[in-house]
PDB file of N, CA and C in Angstrom:
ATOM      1  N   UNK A   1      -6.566  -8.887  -8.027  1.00  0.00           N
ATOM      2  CA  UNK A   1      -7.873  -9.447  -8.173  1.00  0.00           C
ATOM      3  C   UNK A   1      -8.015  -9.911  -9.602  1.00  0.00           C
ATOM      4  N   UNK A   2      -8.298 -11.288  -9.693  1.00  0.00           N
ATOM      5  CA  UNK A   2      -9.091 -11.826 -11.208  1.00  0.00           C
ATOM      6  C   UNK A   2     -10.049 -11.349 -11.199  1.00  0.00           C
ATOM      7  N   UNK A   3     -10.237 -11.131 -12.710  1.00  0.00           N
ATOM      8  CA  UNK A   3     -12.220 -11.396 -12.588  1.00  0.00           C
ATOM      9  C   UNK A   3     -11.872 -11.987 -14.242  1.00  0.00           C
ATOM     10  N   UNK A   4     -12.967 -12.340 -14.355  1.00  0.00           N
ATOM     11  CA  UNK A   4     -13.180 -13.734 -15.481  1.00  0.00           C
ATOM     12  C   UNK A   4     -14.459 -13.333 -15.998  1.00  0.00           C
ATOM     13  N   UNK A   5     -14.972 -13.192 -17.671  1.00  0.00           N
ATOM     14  CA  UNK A   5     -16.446 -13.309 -18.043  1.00  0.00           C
ATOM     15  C   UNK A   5     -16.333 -14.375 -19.136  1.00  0.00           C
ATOM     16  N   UNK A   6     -17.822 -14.940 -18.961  1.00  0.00           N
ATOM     17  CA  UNK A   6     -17.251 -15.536 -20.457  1.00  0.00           C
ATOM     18  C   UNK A   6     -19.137 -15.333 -20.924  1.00  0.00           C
ATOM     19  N   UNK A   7     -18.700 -15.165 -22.339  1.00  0.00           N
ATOM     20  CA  UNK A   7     -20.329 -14.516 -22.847  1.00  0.00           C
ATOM     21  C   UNK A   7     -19.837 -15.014 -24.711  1.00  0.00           C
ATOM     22  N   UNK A   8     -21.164 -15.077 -24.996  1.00  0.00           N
ATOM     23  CA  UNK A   8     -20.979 -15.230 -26.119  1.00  0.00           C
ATOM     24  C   UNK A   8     -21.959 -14.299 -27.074  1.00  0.00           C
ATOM     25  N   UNK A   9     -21.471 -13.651 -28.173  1.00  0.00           N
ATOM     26  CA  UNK A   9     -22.643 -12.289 -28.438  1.00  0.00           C
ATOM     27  C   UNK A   9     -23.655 -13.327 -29.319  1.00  0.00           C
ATOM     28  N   UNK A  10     -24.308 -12.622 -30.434  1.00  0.00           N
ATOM     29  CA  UNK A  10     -25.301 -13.439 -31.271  1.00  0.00           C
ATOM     30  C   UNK A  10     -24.967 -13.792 -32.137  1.00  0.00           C
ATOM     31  N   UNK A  11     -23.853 -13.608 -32.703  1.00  0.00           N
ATOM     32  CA  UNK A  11     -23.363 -14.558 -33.672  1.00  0.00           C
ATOM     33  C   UNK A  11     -22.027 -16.118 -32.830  1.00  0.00           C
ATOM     34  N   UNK A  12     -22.384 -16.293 -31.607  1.00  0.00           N
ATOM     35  CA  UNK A  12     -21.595 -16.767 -30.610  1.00  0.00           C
ATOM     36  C   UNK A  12     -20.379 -16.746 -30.818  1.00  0.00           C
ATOM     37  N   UNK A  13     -20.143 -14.877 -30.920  1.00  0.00           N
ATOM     38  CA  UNK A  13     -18.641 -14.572 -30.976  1.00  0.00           C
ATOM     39  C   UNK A  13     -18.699 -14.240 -29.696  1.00  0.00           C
ATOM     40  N   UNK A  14     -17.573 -13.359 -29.192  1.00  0.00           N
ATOM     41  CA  UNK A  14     -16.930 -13.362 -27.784  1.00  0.00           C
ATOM     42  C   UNK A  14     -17.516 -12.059 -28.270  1.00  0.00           C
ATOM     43  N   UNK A  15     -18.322 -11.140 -26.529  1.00  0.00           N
ATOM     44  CA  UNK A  15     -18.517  -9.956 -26.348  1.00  0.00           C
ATOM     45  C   UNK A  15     -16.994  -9.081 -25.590  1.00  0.00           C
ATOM     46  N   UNK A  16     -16.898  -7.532 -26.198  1.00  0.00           N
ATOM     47  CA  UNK A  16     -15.963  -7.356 -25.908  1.00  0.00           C
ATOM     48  C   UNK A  16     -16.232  -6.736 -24.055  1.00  0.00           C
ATOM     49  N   UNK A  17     -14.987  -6.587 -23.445  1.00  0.00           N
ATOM     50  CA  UNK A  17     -14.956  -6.431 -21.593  1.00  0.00           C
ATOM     51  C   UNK A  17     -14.124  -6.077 -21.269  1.00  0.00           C
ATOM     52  N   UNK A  18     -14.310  -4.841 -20.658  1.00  0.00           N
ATOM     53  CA  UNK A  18     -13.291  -4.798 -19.942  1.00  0.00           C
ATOM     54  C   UNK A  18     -13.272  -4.455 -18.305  1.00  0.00           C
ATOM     55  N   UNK A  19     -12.221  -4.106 -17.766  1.00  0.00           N
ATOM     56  CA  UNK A  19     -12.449  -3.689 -16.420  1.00  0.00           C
ATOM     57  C   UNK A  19     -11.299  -3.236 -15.438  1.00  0.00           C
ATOM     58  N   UNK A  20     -11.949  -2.498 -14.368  1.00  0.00           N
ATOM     59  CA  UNK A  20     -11.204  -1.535 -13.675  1.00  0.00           C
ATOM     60  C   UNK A  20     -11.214  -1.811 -12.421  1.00  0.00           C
ATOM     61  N   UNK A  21     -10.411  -2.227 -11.747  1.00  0.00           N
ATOM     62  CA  UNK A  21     -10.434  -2.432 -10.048  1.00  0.00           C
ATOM     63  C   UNK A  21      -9.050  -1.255  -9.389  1.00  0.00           C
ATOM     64  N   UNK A  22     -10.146  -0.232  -8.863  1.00  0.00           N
ATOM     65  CA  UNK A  22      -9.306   0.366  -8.019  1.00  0.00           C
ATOM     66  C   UNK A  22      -8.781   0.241  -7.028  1.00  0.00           C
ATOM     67  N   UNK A  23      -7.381   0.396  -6.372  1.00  0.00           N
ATOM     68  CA  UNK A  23      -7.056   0.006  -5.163  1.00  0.00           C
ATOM     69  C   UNK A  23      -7.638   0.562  -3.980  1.00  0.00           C
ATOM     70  N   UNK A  24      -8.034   0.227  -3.091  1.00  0.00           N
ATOM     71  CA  UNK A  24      -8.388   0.871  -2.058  1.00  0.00           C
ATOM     72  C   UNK A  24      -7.607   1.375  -1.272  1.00  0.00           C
ATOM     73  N   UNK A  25      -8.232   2.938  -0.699  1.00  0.00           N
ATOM     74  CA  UNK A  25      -7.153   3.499   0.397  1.00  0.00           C
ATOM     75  C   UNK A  25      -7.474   3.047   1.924  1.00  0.00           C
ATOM     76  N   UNK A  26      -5.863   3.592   2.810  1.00  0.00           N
ATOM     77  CA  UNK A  26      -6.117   3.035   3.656  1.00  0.00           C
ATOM     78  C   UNK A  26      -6.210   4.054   4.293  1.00  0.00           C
ATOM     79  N   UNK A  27      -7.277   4.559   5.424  1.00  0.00           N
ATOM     80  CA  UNK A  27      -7.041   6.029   5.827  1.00  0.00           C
ATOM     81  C   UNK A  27      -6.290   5.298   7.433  1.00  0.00           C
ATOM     82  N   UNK A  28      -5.132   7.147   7.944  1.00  0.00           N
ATOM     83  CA  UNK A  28      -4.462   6.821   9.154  1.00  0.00           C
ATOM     84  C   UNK A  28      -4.835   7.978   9.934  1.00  0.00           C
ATOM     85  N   UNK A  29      -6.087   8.383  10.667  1.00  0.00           N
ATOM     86  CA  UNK A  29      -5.749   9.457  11.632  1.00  0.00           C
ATOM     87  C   UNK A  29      -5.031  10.111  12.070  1.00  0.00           C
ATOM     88  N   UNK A  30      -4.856  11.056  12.568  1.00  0.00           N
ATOM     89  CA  UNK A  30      -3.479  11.953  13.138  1.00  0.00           C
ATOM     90  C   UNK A  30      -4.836  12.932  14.290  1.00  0.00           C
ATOM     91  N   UNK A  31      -4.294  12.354  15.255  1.00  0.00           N
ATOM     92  CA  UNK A  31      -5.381  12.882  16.491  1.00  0.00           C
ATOM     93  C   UNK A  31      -4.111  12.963  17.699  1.00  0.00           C
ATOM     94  N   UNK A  32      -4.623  13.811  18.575  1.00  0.00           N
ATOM     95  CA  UNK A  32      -4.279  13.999  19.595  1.00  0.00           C
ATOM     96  C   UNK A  32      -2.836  13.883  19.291  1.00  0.00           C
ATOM     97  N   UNK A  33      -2.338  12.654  20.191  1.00  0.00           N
ATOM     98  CA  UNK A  33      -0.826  12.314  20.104  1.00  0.00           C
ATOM     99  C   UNK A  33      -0.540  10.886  19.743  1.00  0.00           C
ATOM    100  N   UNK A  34      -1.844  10.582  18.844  1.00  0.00           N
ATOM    101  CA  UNK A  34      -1.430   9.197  18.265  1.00  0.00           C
ATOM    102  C   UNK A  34      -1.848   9.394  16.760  1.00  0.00           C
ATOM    103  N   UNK A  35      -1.109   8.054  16.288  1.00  0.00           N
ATOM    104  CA  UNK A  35      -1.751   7.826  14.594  1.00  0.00           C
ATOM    105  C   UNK A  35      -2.790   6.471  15.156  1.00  0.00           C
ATOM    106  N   UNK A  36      -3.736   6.528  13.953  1.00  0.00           N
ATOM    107  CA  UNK A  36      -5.059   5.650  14.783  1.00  0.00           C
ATOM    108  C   UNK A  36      -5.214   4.720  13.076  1.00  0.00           C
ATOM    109  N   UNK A  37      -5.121   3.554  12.880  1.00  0.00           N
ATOM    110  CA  UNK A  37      -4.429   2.851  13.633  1.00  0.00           C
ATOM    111  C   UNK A  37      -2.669   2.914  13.478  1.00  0.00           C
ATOM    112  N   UNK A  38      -1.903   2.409  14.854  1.00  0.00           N
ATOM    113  CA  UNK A  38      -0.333   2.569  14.380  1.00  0.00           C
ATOM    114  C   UNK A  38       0.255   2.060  13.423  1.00  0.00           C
ATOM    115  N   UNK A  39      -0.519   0.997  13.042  1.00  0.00           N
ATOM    116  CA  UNK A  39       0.111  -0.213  12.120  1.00  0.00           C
ATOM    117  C   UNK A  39      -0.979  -0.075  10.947  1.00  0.00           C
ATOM    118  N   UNK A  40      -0.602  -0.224  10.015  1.00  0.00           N
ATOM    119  CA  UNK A  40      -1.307  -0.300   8.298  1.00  0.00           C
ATOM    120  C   UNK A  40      -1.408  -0.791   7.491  1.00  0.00           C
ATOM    121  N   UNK A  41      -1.563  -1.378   6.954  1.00  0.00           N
ATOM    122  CA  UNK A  41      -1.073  -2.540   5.569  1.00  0.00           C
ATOM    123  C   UNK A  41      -1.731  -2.458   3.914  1.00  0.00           C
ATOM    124  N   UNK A  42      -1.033  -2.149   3.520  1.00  0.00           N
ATOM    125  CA  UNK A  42      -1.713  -1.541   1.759  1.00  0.00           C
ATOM    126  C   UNK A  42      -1.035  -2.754   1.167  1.00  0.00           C
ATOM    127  N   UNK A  43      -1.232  -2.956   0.105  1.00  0.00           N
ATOM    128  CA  UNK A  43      -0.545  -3.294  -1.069  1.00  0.00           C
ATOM    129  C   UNK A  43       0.116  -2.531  -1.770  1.00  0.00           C
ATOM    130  N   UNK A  44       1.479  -2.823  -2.671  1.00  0.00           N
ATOM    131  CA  UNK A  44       2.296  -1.960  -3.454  1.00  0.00           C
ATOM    132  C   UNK A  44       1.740  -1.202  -4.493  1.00  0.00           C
ATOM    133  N   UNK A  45       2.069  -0.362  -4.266  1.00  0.00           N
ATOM    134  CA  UNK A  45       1.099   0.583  -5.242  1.00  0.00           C
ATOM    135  C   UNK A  45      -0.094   1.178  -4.061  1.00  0.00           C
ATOM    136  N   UNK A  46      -0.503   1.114  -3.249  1.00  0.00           N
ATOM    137  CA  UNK A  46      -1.946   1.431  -2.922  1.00  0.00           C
ATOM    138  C   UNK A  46      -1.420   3.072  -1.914  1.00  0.00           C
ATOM    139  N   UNK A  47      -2.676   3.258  -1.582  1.00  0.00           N
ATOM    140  CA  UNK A  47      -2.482   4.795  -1.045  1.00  0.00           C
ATOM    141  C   UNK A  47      -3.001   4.851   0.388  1.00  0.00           C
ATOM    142  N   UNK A  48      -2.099   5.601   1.237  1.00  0.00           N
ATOM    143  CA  UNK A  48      -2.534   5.593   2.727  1.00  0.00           C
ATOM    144  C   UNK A  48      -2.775   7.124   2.514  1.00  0.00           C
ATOM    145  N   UNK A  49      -4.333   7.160   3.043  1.00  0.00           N
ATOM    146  CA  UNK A  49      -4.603   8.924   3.722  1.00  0.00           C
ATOM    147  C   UNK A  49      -3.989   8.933   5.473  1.00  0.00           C
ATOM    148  N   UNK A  50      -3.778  10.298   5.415  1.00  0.00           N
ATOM    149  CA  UNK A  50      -3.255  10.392   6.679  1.00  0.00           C
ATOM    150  C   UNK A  50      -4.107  11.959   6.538  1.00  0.00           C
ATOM    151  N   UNK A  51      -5.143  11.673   7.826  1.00  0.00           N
ATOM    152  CA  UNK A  51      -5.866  12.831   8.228  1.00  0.00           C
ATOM    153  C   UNK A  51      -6.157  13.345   9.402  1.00  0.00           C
ATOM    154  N   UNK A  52      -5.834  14.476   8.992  1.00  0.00           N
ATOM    155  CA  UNK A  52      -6.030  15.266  10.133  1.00  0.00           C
ATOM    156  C   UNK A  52      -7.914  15.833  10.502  1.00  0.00           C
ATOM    157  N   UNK A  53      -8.182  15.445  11.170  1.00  0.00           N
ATOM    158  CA  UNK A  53      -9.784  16.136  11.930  1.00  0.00           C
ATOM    159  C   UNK A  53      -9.722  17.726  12.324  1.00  0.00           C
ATOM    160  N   UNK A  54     -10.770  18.110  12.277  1.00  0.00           N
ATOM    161  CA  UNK A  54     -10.303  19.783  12.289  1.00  0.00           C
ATOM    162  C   UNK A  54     -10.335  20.094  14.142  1.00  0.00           C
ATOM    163  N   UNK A  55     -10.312  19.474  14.694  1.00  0.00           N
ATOM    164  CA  UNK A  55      -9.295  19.883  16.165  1.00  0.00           C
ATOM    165  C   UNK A  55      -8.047  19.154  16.477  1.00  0.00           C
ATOM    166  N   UNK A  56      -7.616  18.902  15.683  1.00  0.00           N
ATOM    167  CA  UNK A  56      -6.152  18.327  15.459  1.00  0.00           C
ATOM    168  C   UNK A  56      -5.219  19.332  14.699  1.00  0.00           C
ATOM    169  N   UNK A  57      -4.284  19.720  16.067  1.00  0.00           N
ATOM    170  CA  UNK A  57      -3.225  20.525  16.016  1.00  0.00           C
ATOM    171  C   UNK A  57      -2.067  20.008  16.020  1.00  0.00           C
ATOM    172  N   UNK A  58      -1.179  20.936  15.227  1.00  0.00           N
ATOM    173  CA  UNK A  58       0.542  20.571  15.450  1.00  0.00           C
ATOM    174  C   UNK A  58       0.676  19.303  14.830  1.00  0.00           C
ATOM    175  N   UNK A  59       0.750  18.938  14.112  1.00  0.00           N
ATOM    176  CA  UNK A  59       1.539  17.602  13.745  1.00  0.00           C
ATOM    177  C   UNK A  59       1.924  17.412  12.110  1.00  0.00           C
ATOM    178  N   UNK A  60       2.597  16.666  12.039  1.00  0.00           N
ATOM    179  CA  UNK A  60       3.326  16.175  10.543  1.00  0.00           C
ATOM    180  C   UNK A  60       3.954  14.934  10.236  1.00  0.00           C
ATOM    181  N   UNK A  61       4.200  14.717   9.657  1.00  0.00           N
ATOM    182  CA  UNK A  61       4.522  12.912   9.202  1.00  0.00           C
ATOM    183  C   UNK A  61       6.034  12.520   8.878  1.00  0.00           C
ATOM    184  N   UNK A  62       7.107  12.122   9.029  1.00  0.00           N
ATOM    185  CA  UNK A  62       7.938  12.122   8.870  1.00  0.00           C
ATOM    186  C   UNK A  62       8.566  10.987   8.763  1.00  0.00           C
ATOM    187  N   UNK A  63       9.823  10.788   7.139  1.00  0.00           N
ATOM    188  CA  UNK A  63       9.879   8.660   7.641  1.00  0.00           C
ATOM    189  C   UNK A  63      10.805   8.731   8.565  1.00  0.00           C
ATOM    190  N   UNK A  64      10.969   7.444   9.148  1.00  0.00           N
ATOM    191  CA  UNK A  64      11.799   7.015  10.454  1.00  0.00           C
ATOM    192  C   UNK A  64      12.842   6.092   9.454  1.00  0.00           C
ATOM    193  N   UNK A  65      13.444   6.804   8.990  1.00  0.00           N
ATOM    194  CA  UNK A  65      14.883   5.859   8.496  1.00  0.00           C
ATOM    195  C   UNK A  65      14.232   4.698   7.512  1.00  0.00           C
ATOM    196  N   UNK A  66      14.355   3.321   7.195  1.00  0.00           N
ATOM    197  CA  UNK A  66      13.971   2.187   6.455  1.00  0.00           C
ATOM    198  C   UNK A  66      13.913   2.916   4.835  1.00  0.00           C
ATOM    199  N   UNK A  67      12.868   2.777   4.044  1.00  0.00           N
ATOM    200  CA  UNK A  67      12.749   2.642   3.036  1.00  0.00           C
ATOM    201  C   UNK A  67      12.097   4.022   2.559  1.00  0.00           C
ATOM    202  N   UNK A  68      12.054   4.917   3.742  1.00  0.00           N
ATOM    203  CA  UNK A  68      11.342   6.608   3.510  1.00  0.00           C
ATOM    204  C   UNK A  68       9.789   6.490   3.244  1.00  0.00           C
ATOM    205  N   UNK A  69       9.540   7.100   2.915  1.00  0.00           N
ATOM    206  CA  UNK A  69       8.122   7.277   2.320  1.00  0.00           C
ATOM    207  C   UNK A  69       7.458   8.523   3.136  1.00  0.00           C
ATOM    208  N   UNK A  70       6.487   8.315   4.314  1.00  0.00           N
ATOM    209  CA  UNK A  70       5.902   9.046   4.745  1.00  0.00           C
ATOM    210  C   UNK A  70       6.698  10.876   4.459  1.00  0.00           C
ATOM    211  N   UNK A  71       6.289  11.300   4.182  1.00  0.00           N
ATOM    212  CA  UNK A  71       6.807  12.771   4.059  1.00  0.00           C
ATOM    213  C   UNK A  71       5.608  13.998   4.080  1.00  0.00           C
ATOM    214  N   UNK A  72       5.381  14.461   5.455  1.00  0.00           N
ATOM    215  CA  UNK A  72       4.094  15.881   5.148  1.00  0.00           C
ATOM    216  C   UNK A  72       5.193  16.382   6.228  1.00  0.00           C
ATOM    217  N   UNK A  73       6.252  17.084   5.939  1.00  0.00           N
ATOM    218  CA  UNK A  73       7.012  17.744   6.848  1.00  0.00           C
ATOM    219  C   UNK A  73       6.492  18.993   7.343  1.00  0.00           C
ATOM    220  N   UNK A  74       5.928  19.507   6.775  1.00  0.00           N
ATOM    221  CA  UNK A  74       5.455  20.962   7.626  1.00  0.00           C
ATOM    222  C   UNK A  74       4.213  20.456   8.504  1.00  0.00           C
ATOM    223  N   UNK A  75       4.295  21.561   9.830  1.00  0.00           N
ATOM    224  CA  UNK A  75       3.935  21.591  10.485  1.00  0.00           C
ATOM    225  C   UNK A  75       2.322  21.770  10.392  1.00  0.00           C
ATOM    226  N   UNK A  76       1.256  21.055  10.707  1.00  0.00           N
ATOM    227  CA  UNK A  76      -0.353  21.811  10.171  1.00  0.00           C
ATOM    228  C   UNK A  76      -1.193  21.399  11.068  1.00  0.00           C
ATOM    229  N   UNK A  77      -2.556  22.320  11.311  1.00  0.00           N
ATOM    230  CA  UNK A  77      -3.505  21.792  11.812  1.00  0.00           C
ATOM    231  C   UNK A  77      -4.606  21.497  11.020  1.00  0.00           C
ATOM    232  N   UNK A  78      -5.456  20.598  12.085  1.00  0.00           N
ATOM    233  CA  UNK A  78      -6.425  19.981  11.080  1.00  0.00           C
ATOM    234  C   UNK A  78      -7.509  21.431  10.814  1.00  0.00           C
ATOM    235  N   UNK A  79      -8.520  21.282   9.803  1.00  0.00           N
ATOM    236  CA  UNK A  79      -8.400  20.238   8.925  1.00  0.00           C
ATOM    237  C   UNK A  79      -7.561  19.715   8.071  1.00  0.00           C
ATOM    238  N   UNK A  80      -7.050  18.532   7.923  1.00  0.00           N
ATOM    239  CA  UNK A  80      -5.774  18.395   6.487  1.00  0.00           C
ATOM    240  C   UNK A  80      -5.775  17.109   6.344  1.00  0.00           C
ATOM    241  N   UNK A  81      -5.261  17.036   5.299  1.00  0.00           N
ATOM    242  CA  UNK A  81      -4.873  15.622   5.029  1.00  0.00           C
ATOM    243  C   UNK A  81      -4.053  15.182   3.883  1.00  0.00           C
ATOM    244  N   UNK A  82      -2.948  14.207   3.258  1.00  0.00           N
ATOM    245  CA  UNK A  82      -2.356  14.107   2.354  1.00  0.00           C
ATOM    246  C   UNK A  82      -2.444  12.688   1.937  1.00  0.00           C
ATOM    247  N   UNK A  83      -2.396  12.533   1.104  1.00  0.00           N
ATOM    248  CA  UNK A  83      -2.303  11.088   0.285  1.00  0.00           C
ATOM    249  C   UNK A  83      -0.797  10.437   0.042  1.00  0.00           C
ATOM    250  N   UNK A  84      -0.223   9.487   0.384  1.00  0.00           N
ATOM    251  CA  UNK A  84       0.916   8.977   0.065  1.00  0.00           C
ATOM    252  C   UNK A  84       0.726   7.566  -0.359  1.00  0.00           C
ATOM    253  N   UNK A  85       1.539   7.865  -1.634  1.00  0.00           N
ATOM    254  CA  UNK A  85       1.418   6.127  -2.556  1.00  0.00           C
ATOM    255  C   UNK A  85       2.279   5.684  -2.149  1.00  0.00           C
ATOM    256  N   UNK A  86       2.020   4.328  -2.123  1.00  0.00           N
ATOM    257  CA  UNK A  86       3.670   3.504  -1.546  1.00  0.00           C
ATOM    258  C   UNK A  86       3.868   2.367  -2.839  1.00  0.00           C
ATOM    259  N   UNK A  87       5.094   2.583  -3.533  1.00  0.00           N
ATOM    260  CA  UNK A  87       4.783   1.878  -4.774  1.00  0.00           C
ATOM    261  C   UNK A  87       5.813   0.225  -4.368  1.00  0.00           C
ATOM    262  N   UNK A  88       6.355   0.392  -3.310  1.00  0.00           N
ATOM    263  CA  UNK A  88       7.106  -0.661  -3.224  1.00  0.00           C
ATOM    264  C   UNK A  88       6.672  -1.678  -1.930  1.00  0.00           C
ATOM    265  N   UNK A  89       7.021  -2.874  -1.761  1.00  0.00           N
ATOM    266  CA  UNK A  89       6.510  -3.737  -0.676  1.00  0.00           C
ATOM    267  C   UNK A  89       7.677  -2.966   0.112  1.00  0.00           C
ATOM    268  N   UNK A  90       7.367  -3.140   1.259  1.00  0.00           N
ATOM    269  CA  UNK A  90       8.469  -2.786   2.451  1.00  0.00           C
ATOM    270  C   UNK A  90       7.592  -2.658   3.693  1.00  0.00           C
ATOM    271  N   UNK A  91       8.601  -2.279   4.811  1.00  0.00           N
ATOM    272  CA  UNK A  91       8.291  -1.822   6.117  1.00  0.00           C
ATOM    273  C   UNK A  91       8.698  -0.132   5.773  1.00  0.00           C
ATOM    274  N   UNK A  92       7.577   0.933   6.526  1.00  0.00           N
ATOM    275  CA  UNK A  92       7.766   2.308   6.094  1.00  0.00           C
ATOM    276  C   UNK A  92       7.747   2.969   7.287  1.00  0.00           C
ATOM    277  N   UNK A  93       8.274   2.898   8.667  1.00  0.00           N
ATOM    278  CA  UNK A  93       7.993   3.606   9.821  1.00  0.00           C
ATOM    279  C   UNK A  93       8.118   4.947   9.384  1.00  0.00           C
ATOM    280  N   UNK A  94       7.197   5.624  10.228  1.00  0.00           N
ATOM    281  CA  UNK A  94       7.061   7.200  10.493  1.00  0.00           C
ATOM    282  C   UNK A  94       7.085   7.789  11.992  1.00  0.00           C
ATOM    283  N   UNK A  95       7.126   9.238  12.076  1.00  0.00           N
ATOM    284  CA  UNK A  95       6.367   9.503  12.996  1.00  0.00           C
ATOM    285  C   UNK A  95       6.418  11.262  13.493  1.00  0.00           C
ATOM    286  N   UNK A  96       5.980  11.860  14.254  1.00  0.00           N
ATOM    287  CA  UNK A  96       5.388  12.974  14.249  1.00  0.00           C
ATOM    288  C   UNK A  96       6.461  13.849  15.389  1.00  0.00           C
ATOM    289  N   UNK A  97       7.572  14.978  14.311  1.00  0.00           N
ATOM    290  CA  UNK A  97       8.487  15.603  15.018  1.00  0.00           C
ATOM    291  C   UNK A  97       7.809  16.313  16.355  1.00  0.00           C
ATOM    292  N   UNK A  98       6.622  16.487  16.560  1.00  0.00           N
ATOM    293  CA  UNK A  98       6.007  17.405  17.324  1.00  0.00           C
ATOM    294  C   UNK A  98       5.777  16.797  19.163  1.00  0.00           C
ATOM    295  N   UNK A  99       5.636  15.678  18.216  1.00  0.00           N
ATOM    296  CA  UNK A  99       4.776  14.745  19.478  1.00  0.00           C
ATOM    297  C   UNK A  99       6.237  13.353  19.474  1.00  0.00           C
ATOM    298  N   UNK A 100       6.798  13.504  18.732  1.00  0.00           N
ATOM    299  CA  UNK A 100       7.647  12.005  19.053  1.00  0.00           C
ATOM    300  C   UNK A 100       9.016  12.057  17.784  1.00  0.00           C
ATOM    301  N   UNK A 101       9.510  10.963  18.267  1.00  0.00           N
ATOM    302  CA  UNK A 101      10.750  11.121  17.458  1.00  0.00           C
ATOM    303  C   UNK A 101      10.941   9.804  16.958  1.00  0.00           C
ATOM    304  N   UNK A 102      11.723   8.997  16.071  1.00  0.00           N
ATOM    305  CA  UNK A 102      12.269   8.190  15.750  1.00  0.00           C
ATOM    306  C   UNK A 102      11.668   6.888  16.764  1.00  0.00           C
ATOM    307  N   UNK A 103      10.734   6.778  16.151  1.00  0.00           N
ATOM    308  CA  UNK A 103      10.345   5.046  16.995  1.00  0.00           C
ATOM    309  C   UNK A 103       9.987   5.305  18.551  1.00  0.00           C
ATOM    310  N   UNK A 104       9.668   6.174  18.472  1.00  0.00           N
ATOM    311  CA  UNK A 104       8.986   6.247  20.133  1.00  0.00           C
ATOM    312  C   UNK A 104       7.732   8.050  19.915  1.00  0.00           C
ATOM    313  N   UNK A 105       7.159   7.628  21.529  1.00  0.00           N
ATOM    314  CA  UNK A 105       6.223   8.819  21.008  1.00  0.00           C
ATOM    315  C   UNK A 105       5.274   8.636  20.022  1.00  0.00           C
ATOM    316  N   UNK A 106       4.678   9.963  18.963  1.00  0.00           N
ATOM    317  CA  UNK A 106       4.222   9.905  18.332  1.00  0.00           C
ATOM    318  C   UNK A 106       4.860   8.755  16.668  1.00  0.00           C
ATOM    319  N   UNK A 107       4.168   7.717  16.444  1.00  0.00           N
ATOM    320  CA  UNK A 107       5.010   6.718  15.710  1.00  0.00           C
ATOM    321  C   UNK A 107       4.236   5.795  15.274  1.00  0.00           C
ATOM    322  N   UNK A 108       4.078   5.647  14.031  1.00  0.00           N
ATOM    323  CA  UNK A 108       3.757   4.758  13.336  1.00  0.00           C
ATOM    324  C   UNK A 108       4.667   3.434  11.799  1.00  0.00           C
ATOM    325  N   UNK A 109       3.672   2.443  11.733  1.00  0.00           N
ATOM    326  CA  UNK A 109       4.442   2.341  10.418  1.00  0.00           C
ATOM    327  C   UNK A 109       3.598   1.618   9.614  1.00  0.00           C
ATOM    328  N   UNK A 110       3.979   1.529   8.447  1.00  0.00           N
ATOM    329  CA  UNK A 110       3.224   1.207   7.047  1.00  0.00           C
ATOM    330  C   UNK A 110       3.662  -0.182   7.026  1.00  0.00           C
ATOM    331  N   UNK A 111       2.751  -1.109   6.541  1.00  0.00           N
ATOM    332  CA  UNK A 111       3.472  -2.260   6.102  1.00  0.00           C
ATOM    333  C   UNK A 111       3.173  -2.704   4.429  1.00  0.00           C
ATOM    334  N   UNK A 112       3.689  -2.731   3.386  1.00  0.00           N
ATOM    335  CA  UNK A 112       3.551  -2.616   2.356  1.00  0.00           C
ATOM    336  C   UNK A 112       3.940  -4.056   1.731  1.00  0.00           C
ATOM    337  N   UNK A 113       2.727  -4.705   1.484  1.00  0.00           N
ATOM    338  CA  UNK A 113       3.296  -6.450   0.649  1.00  0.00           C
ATOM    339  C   UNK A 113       2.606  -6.402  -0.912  1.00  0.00           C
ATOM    340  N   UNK A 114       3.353  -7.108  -1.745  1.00  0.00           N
ATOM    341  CA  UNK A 114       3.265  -7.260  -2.843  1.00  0.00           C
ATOM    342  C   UNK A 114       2.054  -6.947  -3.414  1.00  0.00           C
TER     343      UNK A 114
END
């Protein structure tokens, strides 16, 4: 994101500015026997929550081969939740040893662009 000011103080010097744009997260459910939504899309650098609701049992996050990332390997019930930064563009499949395996079942993936 640009952002642009232009100001002039009282002696029509330049006022000083600055500024902060935080990335936004992307939150991913972990319900039942799905991730809600399956598909995600952050920017590099940005942060996916992955949460658990507090009647959400058994599950954990795991990457599916590609570029890794997702990692909450132990087993938990909700309430929970973890934060994962993804600092690189890529494709990041996951998915949930409990409920699914490697690209089927419980399964999701990250899509991460510049």
């Amino acid at each position: 994101m640009k952002l642009r000011a232009n100001a002039a103080g009282a002696a029509g010097g330049p006022l000083p500015f600055s500024a902060f744009v935080a990335r936004p997260a992307v939150s991913v459910q972990v319900t039942n026997n799905v991730f809600e939504p399956e598909t995600a899309a952050v920017t590099a650098g940005g942060i996916v929550s992955f949460v658990w609701p507090a009647a959400s049992l058994q599950h954990n996050i795991l990457p599916d081969g590609g570029n890794d990332r997702p990692n909450a390997a132990a087993v938990v019930d909700g309430p929970f939740s973890v934060d994962v930064v993804f600092p690189a563009a890529g494709t990041y499949p996951y998915y949930c040893s409990v409920h699914g395996a490697p690209g089927t079942g419980m399964h999701g993936t990250i899509l991460v662009v510049p």
